[in-house]
PDB file of N, CA and C in Angstrom:
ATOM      1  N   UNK A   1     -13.572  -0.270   9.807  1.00  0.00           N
ATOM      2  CA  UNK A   1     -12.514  -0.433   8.829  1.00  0.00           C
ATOM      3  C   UNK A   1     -11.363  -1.279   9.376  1.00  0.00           C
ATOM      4  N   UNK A   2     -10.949  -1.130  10.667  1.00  0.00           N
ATOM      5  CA  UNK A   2      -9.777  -1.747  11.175  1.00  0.00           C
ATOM      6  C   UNK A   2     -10.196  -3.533  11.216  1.00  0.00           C
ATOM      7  N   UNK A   3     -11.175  -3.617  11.349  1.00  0.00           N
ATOM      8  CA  UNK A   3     -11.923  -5.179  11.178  1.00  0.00           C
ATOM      9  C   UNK A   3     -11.903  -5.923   9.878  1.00  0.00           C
ATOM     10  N   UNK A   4     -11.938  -4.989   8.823  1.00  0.00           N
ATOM     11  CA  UNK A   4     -11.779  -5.577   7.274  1.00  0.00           C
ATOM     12  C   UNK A   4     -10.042  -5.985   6.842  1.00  0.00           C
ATOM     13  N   UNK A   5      -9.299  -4.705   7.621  1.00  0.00           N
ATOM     14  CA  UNK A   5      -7.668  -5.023   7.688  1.00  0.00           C
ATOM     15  C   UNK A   5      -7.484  -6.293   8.076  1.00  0.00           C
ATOM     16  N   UNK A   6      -7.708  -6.435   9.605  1.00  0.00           N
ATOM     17  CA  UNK A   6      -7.240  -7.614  10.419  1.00  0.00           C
ATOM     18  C   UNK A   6      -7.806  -8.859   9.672  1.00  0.00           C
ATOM     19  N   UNK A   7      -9.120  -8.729   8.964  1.00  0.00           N
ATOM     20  CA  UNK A   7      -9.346  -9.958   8.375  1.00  0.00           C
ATOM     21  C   UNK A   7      -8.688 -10.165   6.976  1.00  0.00           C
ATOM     22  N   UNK A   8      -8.658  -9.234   6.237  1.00  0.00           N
ATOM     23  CA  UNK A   8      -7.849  -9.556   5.011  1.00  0.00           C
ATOM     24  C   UNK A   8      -6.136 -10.067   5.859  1.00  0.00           C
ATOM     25  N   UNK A   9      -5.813  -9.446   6.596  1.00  0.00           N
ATOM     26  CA  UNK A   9      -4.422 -10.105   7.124  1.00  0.00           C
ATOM     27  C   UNK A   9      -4.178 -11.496   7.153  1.00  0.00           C
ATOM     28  N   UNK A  10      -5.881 -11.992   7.947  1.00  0.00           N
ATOM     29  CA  UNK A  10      -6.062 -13.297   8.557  1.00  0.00           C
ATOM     30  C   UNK A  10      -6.472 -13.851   6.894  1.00  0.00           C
ATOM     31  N   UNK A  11      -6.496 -13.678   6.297  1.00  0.00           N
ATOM     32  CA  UNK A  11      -6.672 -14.382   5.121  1.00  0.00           C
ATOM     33  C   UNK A  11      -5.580 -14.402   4.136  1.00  0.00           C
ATOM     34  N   UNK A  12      -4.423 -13.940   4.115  1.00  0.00           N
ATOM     35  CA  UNK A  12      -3.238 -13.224   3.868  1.00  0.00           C
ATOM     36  C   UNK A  12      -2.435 -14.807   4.340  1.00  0.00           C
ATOM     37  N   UNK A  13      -2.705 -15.005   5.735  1.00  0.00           N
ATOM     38  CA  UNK A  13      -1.920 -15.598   6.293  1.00  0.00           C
ATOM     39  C   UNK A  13      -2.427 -17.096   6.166  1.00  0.00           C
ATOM     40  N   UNK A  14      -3.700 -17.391   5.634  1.00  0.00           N
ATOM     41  CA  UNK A  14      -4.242 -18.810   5.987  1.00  0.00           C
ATOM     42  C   UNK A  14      -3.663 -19.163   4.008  1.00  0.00           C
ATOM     43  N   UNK A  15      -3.603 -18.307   2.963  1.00  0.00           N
ATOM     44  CA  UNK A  15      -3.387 -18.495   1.989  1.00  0.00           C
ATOM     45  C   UNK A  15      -1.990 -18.658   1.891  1.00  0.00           C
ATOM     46  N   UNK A  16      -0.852 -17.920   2.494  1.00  0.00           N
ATOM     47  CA  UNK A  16       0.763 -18.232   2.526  1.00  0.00           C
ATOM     48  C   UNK A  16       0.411 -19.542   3.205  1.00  0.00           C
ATOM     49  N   UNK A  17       0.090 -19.813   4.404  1.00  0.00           N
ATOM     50  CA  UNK A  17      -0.099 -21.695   4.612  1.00  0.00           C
ATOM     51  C   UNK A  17      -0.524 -22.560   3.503  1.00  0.00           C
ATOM     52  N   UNK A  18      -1.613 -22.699   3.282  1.00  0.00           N
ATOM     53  CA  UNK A  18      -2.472 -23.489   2.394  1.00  0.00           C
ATOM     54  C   UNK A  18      -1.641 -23.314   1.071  1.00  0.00           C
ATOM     55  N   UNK A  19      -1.194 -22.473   0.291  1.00  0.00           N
ATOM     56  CA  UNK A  19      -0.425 -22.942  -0.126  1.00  0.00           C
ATOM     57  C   UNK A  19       0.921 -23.203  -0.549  1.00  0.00           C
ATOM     58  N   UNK A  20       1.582 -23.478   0.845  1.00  0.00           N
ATOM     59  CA  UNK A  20       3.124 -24.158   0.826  1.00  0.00           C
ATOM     60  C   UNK A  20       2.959 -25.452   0.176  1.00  0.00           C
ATOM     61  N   UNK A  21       2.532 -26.634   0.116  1.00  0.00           N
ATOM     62  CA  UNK A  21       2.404 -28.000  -0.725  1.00  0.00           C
ATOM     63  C   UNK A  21       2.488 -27.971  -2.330  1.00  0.00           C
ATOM     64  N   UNK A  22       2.042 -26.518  -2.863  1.00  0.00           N
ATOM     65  CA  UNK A  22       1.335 -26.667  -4.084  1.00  0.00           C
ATOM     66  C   UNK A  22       3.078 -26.577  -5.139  1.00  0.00           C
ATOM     67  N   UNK A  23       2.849 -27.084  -6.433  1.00  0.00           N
ATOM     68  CA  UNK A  23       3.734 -26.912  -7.360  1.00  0.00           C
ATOM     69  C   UNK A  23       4.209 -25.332  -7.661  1.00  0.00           C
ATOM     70  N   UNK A  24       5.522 -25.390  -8.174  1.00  0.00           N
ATOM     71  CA  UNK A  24       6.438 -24.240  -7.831  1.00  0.00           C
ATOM     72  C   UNK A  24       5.733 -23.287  -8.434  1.00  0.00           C
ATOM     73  N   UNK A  25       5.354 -23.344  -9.937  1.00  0.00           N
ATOM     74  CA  UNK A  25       4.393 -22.420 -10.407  1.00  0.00           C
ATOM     75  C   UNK A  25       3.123 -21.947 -10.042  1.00  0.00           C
ATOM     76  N   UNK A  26       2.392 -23.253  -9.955  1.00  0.00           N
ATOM     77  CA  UNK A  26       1.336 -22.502  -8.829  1.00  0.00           C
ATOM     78  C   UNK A  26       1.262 -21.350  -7.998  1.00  0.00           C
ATOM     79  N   UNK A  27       2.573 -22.039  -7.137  1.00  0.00           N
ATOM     80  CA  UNK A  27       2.594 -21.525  -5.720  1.00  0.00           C
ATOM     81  C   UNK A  27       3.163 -20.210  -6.245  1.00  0.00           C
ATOM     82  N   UNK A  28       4.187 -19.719  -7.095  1.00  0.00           N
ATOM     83  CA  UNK A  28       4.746 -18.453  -7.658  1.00  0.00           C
ATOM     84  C   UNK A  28       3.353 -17.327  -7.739  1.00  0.00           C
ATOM     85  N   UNK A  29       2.575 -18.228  -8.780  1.00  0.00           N
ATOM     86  CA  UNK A  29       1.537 -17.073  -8.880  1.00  0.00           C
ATOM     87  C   UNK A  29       0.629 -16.834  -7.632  1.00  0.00           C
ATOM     88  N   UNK A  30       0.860 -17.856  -6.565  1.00  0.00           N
ATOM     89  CA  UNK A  30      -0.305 -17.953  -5.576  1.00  0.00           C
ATOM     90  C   UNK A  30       0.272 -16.467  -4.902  1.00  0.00           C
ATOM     91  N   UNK A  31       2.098 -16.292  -4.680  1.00  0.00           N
ATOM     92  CA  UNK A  31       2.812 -15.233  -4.541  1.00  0.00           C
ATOM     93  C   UNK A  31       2.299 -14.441  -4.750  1.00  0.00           C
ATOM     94  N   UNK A  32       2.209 -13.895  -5.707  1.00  0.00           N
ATOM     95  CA  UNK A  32       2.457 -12.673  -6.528  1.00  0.00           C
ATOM     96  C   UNK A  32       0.947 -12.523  -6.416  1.00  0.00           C
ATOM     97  N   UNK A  33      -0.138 -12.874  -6.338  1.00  0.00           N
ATOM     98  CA  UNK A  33      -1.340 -12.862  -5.939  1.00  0.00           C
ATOM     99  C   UNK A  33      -1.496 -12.116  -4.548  1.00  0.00           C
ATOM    100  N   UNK A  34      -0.472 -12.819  -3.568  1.00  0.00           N
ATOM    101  CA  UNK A  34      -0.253 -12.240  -2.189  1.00  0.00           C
ATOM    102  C   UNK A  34       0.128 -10.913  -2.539  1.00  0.00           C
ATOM    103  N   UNK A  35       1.162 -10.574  -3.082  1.00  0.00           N
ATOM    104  CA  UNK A  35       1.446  -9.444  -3.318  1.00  0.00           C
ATOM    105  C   UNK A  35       1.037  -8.304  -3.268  1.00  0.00           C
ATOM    106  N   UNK A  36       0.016  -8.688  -4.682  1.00  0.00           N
ATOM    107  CA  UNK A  36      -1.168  -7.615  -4.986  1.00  0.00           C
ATOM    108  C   UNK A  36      -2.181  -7.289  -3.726  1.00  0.00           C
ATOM    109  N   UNK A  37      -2.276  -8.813  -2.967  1.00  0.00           N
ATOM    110  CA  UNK A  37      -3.884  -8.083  -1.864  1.00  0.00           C
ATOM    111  C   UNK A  37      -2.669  -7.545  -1.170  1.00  0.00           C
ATOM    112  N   UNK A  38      -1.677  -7.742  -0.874  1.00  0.00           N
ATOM    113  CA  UNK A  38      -0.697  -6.320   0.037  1.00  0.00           C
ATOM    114  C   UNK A  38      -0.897  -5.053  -0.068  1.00  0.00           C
ATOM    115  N   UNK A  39      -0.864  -4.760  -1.207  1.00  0.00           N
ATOM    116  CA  UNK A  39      -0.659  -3.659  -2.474  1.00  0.00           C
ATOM    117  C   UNK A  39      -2.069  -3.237  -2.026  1.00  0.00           C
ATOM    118  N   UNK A  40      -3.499  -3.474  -1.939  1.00  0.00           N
ATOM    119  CA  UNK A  40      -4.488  -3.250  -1.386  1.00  0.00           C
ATOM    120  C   UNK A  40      -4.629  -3.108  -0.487  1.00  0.00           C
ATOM    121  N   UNK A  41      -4.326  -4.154   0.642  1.00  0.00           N
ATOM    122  CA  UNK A  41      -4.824  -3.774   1.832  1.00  0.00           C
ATOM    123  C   UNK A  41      -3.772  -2.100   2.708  1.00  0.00           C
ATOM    124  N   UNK A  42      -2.321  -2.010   2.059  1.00  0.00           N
ATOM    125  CA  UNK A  42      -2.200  -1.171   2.542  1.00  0.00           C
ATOM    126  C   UNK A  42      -2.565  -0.037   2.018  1.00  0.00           C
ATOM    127  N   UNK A  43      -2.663   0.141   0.856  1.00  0.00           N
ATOM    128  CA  UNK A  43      -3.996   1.527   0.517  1.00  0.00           C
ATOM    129  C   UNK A  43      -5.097   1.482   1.340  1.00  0.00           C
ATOM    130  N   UNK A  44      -5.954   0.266   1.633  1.00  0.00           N
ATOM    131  CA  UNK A  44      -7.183   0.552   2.209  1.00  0.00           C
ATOM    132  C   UNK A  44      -6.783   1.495   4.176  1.00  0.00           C
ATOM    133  N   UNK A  45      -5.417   0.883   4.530  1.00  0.00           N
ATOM    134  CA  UNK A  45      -4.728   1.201   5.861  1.00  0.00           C
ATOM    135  C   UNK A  45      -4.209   2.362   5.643  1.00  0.00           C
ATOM    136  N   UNK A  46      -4.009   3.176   4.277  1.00  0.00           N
ATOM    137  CA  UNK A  46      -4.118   4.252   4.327  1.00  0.00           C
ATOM    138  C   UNK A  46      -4.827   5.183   4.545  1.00  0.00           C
ATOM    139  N   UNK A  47      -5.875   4.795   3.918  1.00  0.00           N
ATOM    140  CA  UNK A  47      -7.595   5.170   3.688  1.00  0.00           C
ATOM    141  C   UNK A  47      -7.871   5.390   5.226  1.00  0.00           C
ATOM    142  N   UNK A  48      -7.770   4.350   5.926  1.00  0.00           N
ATOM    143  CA  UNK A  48      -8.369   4.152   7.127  1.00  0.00           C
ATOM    144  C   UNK A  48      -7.572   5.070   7.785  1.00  0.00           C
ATOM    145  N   UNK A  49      -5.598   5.153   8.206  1.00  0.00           N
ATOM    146  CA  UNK A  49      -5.116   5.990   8.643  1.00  0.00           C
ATOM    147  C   UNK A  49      -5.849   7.561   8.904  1.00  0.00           C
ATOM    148  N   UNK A  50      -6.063   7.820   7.454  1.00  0.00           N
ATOM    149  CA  UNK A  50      -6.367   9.325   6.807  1.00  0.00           C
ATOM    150  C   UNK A  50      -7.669   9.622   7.877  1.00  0.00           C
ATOM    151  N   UNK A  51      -8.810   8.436   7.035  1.00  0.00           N
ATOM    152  CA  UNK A  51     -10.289   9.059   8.013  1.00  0.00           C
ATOM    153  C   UNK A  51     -10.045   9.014   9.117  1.00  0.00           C
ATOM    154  N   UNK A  52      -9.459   8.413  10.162  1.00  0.00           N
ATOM    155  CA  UNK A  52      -9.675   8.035  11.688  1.00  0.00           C
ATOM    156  C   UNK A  52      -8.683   9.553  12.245  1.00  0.00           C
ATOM    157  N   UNK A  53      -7.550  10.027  11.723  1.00  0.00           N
ATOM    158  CA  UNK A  53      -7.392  10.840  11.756  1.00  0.00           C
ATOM    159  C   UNK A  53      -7.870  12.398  12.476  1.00  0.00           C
ATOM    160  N   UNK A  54      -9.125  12.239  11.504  1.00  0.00           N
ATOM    161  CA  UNK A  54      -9.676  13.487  11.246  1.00  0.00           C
ATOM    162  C   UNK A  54     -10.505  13.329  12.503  1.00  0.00           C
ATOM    163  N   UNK A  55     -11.104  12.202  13.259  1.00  0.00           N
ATOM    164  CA  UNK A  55     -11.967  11.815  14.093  1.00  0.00           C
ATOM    165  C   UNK A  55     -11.417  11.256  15.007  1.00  0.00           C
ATOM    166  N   UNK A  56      -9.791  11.867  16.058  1.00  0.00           N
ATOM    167  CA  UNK A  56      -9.340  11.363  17.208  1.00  0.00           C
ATOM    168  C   UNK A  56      -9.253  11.989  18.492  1.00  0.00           C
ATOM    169  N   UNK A  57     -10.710  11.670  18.675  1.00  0.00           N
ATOM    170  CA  UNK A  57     -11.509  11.955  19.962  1.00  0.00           C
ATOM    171  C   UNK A  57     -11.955  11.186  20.961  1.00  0.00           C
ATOM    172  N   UNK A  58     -11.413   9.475  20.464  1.00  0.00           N
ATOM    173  CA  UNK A  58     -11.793   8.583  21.100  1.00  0.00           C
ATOM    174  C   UNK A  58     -10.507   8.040  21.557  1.00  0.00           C
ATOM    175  N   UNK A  59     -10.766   7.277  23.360  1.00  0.00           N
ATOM    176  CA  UNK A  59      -9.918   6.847  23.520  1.00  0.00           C
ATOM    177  C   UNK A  59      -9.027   5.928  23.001  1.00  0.00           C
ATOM    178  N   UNK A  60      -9.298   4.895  22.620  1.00  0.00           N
ATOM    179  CA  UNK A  60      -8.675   3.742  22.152  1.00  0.00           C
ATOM    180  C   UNK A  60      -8.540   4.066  20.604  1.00  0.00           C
ATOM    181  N   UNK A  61      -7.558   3.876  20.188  1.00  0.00           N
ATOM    182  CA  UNK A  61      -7.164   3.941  18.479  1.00  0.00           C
ATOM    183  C   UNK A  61      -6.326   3.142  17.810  1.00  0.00           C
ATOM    184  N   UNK A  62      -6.794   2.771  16.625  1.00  0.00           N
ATOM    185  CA  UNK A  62      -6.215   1.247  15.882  1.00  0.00           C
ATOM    186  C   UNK A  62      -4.566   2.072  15.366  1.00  0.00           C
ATOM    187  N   UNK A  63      -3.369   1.086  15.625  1.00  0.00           N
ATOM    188  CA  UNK A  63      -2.410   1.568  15.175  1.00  0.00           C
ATOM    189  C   UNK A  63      -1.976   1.193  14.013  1.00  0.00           C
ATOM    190  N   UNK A  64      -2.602   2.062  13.399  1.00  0.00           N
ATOM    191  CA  UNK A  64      -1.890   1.956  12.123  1.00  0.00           C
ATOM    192  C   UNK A  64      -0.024   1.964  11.744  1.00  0.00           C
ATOM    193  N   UNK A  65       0.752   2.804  12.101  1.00  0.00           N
ATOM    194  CA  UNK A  65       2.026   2.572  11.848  1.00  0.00           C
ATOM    195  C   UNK A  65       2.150   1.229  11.870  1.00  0.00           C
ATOM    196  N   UNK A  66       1.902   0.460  13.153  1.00  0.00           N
ATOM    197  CA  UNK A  66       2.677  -0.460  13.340  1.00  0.00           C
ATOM    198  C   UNK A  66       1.894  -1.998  12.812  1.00  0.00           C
ATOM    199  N   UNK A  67       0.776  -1.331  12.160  1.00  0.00           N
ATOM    200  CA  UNK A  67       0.242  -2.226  10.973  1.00  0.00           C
ATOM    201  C   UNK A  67       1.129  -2.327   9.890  1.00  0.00           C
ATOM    202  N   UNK A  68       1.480  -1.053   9.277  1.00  0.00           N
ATOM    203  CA  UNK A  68       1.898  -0.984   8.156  1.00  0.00           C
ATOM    204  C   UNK A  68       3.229  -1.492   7.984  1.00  0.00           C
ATOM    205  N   UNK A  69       4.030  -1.325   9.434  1.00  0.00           N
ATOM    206  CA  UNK A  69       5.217  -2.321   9.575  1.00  0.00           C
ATOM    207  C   UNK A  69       4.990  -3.355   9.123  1.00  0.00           C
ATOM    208  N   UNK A  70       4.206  -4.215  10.043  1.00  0.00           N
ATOM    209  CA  UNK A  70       4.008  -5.173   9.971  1.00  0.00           C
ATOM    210  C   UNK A  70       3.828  -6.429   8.995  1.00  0.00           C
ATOM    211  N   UNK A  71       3.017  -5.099   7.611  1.00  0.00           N
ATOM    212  CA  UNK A  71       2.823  -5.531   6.536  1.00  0.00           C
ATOM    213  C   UNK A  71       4.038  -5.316   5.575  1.00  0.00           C
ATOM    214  N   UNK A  72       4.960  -4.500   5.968  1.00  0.00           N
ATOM    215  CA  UNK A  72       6.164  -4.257   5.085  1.00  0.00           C
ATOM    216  C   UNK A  72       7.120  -5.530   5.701  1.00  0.00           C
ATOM    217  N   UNK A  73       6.819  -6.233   6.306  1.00  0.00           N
ATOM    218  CA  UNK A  73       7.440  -7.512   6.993  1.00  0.00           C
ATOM    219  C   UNK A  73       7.069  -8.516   6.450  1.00  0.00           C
ATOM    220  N   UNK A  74       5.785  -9.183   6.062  1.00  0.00           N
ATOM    221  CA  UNK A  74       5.112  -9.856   5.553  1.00  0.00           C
ATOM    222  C   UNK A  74       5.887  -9.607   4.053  1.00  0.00           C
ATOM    223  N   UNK A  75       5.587  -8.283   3.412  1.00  0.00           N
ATOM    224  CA  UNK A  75       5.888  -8.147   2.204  1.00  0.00           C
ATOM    225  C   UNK A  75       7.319  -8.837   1.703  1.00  0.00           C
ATOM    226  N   UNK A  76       8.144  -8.213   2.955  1.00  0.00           N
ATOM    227  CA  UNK A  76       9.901  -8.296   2.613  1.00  0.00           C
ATOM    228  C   UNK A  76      10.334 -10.330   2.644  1.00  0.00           C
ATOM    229  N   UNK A  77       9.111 -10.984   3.514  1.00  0.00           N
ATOM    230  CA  UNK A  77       9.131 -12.310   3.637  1.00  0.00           C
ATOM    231  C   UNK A  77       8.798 -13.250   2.366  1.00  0.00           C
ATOM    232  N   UNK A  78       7.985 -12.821   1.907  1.00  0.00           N
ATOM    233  CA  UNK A  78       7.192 -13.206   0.607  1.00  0.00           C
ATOM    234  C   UNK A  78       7.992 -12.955  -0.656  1.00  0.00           C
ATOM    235  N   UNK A  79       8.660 -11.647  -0.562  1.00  0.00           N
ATOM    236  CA  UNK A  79       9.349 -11.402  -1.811  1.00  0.00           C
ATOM    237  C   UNK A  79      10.760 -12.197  -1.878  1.00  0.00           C
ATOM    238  N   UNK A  80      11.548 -12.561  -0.378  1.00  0.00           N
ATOM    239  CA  UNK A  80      12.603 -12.960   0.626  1.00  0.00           C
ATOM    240  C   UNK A  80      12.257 -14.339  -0.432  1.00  0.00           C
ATOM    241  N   UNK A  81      11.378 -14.968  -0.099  1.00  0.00           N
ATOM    242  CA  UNK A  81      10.934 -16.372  -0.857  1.00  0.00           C
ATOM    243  C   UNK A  81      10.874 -16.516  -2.439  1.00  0.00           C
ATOM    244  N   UNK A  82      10.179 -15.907  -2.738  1.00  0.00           N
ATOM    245  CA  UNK A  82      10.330 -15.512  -4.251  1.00  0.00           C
ATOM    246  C   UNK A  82      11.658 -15.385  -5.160  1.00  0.00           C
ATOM    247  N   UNK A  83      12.365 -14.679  -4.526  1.00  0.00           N
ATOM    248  CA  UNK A  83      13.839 -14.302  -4.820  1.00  0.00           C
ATOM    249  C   UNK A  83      14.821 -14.413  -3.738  1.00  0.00           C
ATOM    250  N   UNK A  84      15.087 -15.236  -3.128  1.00  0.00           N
ATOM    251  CA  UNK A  84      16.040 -15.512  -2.189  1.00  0.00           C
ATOM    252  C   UNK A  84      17.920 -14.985  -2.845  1.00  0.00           C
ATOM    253  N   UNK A  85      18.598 -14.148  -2.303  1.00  0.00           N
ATOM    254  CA  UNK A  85      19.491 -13.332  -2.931  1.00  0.00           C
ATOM    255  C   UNK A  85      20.377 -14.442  -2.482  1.00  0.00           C
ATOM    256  N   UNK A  86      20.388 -15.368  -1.326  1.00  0.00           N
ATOM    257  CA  UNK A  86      21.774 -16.043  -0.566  1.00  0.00           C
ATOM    258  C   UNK A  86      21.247 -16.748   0.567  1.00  0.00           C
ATOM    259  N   UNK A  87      21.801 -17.996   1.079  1.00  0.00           N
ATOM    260  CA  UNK A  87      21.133 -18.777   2.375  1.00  0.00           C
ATOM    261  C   UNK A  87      21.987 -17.505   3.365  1.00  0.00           C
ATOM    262  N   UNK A  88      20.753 -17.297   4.247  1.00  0.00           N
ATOM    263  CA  UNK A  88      21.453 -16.890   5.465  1.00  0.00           C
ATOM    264  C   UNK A  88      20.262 -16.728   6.682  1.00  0.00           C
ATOM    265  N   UNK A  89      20.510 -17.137   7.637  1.00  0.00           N
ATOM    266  CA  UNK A  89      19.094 -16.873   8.648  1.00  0.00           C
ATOM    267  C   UNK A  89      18.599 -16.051   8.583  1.00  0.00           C
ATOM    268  N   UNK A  90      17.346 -16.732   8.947  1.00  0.00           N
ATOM    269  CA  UNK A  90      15.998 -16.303   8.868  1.00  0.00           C
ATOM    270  C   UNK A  90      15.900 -14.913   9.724  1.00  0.00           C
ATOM    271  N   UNK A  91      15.338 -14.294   9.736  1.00  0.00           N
ATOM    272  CA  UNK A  91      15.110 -12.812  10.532  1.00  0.00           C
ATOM    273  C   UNK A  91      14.413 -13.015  11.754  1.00  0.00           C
ATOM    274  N   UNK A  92      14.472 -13.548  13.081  1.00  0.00           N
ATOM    275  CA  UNK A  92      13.544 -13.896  14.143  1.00  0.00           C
ATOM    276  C   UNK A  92      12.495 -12.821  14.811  1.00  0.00           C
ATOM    277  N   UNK A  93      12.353 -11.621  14.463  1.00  0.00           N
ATOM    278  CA  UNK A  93      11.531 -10.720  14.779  1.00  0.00           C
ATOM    279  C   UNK A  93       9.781 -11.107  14.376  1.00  0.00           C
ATOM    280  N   UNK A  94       9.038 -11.173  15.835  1.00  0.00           N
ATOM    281  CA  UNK A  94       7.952 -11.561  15.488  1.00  0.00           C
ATOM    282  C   UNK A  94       6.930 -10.551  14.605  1.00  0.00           C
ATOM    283  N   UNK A  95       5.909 -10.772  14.268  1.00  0.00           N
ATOM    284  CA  UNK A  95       5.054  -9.290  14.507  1.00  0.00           C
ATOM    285  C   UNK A  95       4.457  -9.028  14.885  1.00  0.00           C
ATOM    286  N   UNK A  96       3.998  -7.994  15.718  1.00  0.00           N
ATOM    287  CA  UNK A  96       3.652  -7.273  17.167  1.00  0.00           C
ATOM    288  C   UNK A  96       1.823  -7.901  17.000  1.00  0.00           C
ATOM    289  N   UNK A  97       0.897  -7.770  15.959  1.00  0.00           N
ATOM    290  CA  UNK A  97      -0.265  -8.321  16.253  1.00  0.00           C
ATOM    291  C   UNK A  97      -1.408  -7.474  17.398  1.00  0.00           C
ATOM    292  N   UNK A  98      -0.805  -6.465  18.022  1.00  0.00           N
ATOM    293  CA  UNK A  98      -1.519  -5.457  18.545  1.00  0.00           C
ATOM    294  C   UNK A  98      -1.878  -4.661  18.227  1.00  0.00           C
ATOM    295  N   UNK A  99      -2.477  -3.782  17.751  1.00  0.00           N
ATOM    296  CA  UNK A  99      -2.893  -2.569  17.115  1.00  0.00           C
ATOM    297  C   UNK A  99      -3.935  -1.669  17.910  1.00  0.00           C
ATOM    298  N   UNK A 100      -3.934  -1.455  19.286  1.00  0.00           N
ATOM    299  CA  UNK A 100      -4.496  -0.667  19.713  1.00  0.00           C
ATOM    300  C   UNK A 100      -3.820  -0.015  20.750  1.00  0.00           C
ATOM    301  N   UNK A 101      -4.263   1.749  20.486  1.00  0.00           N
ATOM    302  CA  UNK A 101      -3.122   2.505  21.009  1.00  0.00           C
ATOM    303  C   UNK A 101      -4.412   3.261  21.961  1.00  0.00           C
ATOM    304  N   UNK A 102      -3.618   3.200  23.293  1.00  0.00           N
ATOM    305  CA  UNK A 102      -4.763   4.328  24.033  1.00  0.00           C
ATOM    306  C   UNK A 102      -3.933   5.530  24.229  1.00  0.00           C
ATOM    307  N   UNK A 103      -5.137   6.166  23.874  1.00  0.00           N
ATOM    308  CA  UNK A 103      -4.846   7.747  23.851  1.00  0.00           C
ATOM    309  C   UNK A 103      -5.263   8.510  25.238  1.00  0.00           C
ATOM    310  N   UNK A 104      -4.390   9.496  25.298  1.00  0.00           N
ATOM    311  CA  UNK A 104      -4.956  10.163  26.402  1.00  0.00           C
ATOM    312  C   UNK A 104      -5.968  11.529  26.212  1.00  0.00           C
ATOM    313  N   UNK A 105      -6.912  11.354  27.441  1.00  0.00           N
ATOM    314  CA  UNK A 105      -8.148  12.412  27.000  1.00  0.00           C
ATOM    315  C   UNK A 105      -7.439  13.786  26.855  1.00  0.00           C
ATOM    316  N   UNK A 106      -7.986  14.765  26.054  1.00  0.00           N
ATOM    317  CA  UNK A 106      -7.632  15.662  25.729  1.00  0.00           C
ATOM    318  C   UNK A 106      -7.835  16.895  26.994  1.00  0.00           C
ATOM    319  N   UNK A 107      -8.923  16.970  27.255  1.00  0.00           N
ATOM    320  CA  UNK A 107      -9.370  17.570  28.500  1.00  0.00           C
ATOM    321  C   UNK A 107      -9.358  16.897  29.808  1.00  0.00           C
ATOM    322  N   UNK A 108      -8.872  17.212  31.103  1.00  0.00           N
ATOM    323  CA  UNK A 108      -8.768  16.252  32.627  1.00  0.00           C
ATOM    324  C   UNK A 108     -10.430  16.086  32.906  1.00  0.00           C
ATOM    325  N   UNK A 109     -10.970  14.659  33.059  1.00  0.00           N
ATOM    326  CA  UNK A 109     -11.985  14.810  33.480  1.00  0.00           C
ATOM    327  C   UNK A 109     -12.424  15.012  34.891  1.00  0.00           C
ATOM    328  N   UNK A 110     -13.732  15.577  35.254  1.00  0.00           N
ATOM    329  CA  UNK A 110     -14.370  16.518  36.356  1.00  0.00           C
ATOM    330  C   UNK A 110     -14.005  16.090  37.651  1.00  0.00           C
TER     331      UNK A 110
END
């Protein structure tokens, strides 16, 4: 599941490129298009949150929180564009792009 996230992200991100050139309307709905797979992919990062959850027995684990940041960053950028309230700089905070958290074993091993 964490593989379908990272790629809808990576497709998230090649579509905000591809289309910066296009006419204002276009590009509005190309927006608001973004929007919606947001609106999805973080349900599906819920989804995924929830099951992995129930099954954290393994060391290494996809971080979700700081997915979902991540995507509330993306979101606040996109909408930032859409409706710009006032010129004022840009926000320089990157996004983190890591998502794996190691866990420690539950029991000391032998």
């Amino acid at each position: 599941m964490p593989n379908t996230v990272v790629r809808c992200l990576l497709l998230l991100v090649i579509a905000v490129h591809g289309s910066s050139y296009a006419d204002s309307t276009h590009e509005q709905s190309q927006f608001i298009l973004i929007l919606q797979q947001l609106d999805t992919i973080e349900r599906l990062t819920t989804r995924a949150a929830t099951a992995s959850a129930a099954e954290s027995v393994e060391r290494y684990r996809f971080d979700y929180p700081r997915l979902t940041q991540d995507l509330q960053r993306i979101r606040q950028g996109v909408q930032g564009y859409l409706s710009p309230s006032r010129a004022q700089p840009r926000d320089p905070t990157e996004l983190v792009g890591d998502y794996r958290l190691d866990t420690l074993p539950t029991e000391p091993s032998p």
